[in-house]
N, C-alpha and C. Protein backbone atom coordinates (compact mmCIF):
# COMPACT_ATOMS: atom_id res chain seq x y z
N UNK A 1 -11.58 19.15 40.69
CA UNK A 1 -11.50 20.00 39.52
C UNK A 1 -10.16 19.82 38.79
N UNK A 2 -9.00 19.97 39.58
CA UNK A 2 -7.76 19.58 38.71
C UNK A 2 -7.55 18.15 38.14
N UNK A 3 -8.23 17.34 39.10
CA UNK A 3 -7.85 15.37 38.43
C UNK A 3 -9.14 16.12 36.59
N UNK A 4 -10.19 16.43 37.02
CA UNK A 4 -10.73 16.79 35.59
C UNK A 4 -10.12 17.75 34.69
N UNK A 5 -9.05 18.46 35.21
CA UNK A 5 -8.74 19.19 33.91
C UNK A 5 -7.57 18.30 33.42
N UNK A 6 -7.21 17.30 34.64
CA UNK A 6 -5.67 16.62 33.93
C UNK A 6 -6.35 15.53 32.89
N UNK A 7 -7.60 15.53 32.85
CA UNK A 7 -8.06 14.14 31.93
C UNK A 7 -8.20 14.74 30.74
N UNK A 8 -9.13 15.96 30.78
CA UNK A 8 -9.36 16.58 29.38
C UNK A 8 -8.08 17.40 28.51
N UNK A 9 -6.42 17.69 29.52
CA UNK A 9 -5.80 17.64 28.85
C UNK A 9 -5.25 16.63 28.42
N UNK A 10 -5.00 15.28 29.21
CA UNK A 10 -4.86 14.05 28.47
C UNK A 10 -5.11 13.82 26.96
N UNK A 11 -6.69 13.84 27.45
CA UNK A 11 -7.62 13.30 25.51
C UNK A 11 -7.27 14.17 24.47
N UNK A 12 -6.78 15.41 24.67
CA UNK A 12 -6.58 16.69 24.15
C UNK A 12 -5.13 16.17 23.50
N UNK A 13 -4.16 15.29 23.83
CA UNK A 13 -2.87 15.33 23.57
C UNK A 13 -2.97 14.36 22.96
N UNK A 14 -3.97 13.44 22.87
CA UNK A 14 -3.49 12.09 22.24
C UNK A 14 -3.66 11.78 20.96
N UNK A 15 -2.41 11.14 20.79
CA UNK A 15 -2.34 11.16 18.46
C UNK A 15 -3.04 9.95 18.32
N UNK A 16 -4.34 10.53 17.14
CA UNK A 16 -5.10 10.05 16.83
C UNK A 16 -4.26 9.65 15.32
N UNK A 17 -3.77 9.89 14.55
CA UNK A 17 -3.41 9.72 13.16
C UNK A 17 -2.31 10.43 13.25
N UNK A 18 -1.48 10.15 11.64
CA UNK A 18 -0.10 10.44 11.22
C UNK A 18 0.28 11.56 10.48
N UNK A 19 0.88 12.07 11.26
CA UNK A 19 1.44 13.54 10.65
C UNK A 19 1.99 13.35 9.28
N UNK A 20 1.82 14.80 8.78
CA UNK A 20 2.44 14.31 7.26
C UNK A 20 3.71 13.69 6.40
N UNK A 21 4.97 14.21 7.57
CA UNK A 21 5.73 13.31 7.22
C UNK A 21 5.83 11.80 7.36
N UNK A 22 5.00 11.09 8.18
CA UNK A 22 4.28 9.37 7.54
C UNK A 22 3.50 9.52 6.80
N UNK A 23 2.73 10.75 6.34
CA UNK A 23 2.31 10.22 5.10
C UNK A 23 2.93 9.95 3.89
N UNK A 24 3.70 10.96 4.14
CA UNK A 24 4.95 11.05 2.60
C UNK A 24 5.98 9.94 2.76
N UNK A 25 6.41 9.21 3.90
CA UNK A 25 7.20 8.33 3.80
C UNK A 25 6.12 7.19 3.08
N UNK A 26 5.12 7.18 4.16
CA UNK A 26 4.22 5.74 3.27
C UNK A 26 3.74 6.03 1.63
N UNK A 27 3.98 7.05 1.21
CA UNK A 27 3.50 7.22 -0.59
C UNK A 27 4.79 6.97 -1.04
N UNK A 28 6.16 7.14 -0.57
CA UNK A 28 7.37 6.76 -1.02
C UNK A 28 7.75 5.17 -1.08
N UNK A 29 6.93 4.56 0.14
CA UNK A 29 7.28 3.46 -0.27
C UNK A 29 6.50 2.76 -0.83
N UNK A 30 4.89 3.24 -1.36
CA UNK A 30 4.31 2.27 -1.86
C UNK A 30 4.31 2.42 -3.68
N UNK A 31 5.03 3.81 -3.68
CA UNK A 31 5.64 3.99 -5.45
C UNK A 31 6.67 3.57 -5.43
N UNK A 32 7.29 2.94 -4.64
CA UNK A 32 8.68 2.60 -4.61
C UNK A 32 8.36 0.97 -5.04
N UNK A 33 7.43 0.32 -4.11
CA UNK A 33 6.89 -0.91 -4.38
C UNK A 33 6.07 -1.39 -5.67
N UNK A 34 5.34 -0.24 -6.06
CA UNK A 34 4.44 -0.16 -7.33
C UNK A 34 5.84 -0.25 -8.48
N UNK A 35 6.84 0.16 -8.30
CA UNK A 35 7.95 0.21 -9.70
C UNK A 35 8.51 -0.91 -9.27
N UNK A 36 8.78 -1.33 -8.27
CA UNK A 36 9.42 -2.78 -8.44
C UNK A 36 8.50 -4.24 -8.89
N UNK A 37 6.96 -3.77 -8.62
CA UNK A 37 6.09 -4.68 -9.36
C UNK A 37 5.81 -4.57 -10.37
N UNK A 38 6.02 -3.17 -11.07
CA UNK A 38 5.60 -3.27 -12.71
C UNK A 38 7.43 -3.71 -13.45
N UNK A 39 8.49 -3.37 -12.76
CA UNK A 39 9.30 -4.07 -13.29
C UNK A 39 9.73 -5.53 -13.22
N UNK A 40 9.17 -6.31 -12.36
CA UNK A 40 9.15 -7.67 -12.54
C UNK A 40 7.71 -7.95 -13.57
N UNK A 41 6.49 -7.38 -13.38
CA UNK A 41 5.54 -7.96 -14.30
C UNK A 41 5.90 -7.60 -15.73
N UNK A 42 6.69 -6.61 -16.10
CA UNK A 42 6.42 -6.13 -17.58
C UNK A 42 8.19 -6.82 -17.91
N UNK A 43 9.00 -7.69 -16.84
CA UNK A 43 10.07 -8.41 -17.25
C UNK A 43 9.59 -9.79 -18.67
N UNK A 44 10.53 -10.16 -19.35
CA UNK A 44 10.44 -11.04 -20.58
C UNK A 44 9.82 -12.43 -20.26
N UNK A 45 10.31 -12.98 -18.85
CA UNK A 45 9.99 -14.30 -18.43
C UNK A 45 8.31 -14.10 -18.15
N UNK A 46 8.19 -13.25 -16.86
CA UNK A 46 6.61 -13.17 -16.43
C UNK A 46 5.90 -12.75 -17.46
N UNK A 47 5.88 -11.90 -18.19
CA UNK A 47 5.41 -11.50 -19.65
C UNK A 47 4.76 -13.22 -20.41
N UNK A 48 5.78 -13.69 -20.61
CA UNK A 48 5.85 -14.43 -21.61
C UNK A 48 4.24 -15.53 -20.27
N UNK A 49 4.56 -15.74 -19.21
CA UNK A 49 3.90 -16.74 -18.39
C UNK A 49 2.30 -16.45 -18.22
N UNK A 50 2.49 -14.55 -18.26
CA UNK A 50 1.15 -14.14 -17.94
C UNK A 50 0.28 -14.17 -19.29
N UNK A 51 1.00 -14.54 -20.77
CA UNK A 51 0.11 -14.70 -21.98
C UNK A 51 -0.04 -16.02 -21.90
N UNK A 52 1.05 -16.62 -21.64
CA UNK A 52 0.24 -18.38 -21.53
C UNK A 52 -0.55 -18.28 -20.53
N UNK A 53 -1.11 -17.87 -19.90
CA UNK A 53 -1.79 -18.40 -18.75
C UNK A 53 -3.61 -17.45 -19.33
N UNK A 54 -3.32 -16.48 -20.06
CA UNK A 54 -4.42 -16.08 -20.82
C UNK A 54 -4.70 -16.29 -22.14
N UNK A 55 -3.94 -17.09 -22.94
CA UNK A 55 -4.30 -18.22 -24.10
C UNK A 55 -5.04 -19.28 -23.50
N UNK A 56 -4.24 -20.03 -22.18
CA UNK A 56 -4.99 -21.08 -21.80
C UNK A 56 -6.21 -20.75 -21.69
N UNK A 57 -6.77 -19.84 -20.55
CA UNK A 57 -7.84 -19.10 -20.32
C UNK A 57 -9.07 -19.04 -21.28
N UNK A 58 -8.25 -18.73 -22.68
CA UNK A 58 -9.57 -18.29 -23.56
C UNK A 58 -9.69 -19.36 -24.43
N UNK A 59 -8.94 -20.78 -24.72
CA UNK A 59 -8.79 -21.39 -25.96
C UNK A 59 -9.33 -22.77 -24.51
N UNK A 60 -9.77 -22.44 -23.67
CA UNK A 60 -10.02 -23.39 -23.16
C UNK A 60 -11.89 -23.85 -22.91
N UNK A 61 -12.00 -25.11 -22.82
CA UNK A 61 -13.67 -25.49 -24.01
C UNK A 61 -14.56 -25.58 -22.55
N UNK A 62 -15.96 -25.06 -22.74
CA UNK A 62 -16.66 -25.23 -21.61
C UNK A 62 -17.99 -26.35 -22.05
């Protein structure tokens, strides 16, 4: 009887998922990541690469 209650407090203790402070760290870093990708994509160089690459795209003959 006790080896069975030490199992069902076992399963009882075990972390299944992430408390909320990993959640809030992981939304910090993936807006943290989301602003460092819209500031390299909306930069002058990639700008300028991502319209050539959709001129080519559409002016191109099938």
């Amino acid at each position: 009887m006790r080896e069975l209650c030490w199992k069902m407090w076992k399963l009882g203790r075990r972390d299944a998922g992430m408390v909320t402070s990993e959640y809030a760290m992981g939304i910090i870093a993936a807006v943290g990541f989301a602003a460092v990708l819209y500031a390299v994509v909306t930069s002058g160089q990639v700008s300028a690469e991502l319209q050539a690459i959709v001129k080519r795209a559409l002016s191109a003959r099938m």
